[in-house]
N, C-alpha and C. Protein backbone atom coordinates (compact mmCIF):
# COMPACT_ATOMS: atom_id res chain seq x y z
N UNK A 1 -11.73 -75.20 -32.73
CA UNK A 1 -12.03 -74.60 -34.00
C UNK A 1 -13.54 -74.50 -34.18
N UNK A 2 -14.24 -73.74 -35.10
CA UNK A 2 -15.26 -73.46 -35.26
C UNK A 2 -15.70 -74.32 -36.24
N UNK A 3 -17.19 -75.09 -36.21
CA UNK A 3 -18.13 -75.57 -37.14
C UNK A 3 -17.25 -75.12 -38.67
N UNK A 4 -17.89 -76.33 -39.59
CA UNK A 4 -17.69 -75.81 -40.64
C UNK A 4 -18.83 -74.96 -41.02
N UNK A 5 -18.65 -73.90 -41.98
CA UNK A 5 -19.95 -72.97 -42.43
C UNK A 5 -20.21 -73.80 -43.84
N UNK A 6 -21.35 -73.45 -44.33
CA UNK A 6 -22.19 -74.17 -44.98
C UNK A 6 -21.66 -74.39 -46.18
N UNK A 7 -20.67 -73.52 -47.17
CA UNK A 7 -19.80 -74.18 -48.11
C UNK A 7 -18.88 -75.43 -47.87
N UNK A 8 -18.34 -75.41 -47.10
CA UNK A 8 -17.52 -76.34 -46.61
C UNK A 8 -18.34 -77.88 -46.08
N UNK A 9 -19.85 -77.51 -45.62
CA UNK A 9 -19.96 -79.01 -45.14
C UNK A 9 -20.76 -79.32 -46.79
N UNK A 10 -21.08 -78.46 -47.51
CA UNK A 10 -21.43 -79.43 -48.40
C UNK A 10 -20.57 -79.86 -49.26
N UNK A 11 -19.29 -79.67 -49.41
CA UNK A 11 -18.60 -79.79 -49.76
C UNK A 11 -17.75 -81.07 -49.30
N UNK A 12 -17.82 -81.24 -48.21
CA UNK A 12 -17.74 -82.37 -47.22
C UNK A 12 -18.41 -83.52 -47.48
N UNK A 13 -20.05 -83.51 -47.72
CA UNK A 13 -20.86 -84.31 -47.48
C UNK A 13 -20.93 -85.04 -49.18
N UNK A 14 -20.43 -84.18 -49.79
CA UNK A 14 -20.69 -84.69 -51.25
C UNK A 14 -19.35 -85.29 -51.43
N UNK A 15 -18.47 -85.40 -50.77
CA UNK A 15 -17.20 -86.11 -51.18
C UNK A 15 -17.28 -87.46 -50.65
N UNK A 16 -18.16 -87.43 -49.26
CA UNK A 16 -18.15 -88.44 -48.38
C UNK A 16 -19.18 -89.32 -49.01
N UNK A 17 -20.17 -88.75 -49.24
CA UNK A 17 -21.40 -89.39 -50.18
C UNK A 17 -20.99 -90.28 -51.65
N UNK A 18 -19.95 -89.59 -52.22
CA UNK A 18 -19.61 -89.78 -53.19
C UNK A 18 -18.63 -91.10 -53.65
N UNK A 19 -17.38 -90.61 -52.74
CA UNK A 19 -16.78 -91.79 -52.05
C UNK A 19 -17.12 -93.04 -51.97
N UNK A 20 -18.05 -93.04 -50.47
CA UNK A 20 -18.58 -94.22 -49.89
C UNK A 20 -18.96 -94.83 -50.38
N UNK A 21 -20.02 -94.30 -51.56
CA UNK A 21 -21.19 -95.00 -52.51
C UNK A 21 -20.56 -96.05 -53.19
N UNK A 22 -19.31 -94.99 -54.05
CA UNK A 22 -18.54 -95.89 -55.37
C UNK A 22 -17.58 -97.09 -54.55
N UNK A 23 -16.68 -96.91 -53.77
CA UNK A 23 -16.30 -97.45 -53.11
C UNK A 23 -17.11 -98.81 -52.41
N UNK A 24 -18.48 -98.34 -52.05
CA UNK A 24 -19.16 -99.50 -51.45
C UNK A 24 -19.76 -100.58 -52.56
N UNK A 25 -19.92 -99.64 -53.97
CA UNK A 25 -20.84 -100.71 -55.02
C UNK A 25 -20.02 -101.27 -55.65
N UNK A 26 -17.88 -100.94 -55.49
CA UNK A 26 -17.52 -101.72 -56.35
C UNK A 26 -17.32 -102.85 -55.37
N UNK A 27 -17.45 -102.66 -53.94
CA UNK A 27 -17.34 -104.03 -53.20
C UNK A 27 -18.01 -104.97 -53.39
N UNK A 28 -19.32 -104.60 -53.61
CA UNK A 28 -20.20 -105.48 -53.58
C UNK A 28 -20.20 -106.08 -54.69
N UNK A 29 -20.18 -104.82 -56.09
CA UNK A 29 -19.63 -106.31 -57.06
C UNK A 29 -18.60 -106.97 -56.93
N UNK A 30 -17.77 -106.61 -56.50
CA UNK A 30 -16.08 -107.88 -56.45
C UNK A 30 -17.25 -108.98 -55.54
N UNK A 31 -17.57 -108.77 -54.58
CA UNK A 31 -17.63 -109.88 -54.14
C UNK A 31 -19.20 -110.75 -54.16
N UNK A 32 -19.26 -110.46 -55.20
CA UNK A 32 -20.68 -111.30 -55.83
C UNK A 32 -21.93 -110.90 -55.50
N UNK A 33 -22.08 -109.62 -54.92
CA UNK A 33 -23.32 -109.10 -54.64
C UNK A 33 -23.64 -109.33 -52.75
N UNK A 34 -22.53 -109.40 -52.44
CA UNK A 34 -22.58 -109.32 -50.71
C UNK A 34 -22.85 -108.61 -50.12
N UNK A 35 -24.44 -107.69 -49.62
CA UNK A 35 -24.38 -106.49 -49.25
C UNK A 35 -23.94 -106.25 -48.32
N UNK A 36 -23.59 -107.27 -47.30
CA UNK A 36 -23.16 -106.32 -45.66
C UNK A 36 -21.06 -106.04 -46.41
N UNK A 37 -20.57 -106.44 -47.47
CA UNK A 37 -19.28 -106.35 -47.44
C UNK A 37 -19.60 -104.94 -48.19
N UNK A 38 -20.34 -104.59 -49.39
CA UNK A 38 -19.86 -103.26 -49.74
C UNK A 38 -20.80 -102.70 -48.93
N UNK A 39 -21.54 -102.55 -47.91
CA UNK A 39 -21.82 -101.81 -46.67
C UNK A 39 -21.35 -101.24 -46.09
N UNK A 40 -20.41 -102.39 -45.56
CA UNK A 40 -19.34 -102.37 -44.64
C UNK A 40 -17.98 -101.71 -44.98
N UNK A 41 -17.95 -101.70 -46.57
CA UNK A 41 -16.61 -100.85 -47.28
C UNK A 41 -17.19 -99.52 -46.80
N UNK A 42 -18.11 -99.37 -47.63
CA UNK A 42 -18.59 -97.96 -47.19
C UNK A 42 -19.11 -97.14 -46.30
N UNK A 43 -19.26 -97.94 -45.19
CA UNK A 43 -18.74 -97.28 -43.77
C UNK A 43 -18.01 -96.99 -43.28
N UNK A 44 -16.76 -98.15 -43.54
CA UNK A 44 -15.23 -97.46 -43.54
C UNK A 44 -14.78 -95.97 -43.95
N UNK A 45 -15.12 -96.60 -45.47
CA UNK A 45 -14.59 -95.52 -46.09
C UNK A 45 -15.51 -94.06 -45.98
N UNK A 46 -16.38 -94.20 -45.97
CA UNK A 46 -16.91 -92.94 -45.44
C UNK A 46 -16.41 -92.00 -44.13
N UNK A 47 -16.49 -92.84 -43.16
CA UNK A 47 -15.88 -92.50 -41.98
C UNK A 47 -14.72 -91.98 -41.48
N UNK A 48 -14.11 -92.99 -42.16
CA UNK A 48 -12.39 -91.89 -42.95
C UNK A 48 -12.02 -90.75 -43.71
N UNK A 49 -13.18 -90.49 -45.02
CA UNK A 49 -13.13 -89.69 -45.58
C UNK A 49 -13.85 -88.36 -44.88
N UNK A 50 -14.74 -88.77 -43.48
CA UNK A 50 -15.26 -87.54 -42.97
C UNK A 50 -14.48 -87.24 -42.11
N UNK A 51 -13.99 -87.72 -41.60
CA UNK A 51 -12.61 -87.35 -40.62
C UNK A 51 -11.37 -86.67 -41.29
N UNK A 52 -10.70 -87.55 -42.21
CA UNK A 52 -9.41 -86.92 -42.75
C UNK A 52 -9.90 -85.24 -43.66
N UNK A 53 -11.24 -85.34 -44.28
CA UNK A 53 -11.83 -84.60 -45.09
C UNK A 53 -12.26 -83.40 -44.33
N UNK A 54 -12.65 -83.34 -43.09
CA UNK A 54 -13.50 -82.35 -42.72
C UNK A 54 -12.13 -81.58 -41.82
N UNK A 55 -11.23 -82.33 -41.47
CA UNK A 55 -9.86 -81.58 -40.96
C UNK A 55 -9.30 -80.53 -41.67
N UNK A 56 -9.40 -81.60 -42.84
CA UNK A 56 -8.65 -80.66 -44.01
C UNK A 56 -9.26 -79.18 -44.34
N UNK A 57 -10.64 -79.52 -44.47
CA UNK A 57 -11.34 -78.29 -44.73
C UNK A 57 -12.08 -77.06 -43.77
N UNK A 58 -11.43 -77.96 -42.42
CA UNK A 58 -11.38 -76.74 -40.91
C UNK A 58 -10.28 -75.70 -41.00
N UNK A 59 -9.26 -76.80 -41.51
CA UNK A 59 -7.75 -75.95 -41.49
C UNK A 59 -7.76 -75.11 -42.53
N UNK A 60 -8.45 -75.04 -44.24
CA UNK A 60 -8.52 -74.60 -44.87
C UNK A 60 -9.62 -72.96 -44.84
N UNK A 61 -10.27 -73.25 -43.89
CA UNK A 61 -11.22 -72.53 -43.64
C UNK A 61 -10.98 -71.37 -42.52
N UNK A 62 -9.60 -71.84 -41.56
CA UNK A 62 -8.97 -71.35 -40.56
C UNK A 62 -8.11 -70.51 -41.42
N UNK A 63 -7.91 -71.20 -42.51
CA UNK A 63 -6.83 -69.76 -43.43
C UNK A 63 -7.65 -68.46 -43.73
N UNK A 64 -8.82 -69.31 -44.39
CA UNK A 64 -9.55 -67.97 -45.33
C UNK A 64 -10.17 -67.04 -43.79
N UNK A 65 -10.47 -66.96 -43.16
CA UNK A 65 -10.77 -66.23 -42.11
C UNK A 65 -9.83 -65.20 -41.50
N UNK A 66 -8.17 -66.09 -41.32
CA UNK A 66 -7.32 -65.48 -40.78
C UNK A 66 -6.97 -64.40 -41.69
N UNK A 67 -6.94 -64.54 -43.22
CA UNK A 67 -6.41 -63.65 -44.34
C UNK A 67 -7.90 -62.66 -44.44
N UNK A 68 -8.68 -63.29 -43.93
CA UNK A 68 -10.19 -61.73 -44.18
C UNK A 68 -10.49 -61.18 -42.94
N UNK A 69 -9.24 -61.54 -42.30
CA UNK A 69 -9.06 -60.09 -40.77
C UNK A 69 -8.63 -59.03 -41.13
């Protein structure tokens, strides 16, 4: 499949950004201000969300192309 084009990765990058962040700062408060644990959340979770996220929006992007042939 082809790169995402430039709607799509920012679209990508702000979910992943977005995600990770909240996800990582509520770790760190649960666990008393531990930075390598909400770090470490939010590497996870980032990493997941750029994977499962950027699939989604290849395949979505594989539509709009196929329907503007």
């Amino acid at each position: 499949m082809k790169p995402l084009n430039a709607k799509y990765t920012q679209i990508l990058w702000m979910n992943v950004v977005l995600l990770s962040g909240g996800v990582g700062y509520l770790v760190y408060k649960k666990f008393d201000g531990n930075i390598l644990y909400g770090a470490g959340a939010a590497l996870v979770i980032g990493g997941l969300e750029y994977v499962v996220m950027g699939a989604s929006l290849r395949r979505k992007q594989h539509k709009e192309d196929e329907v503007a042939k």
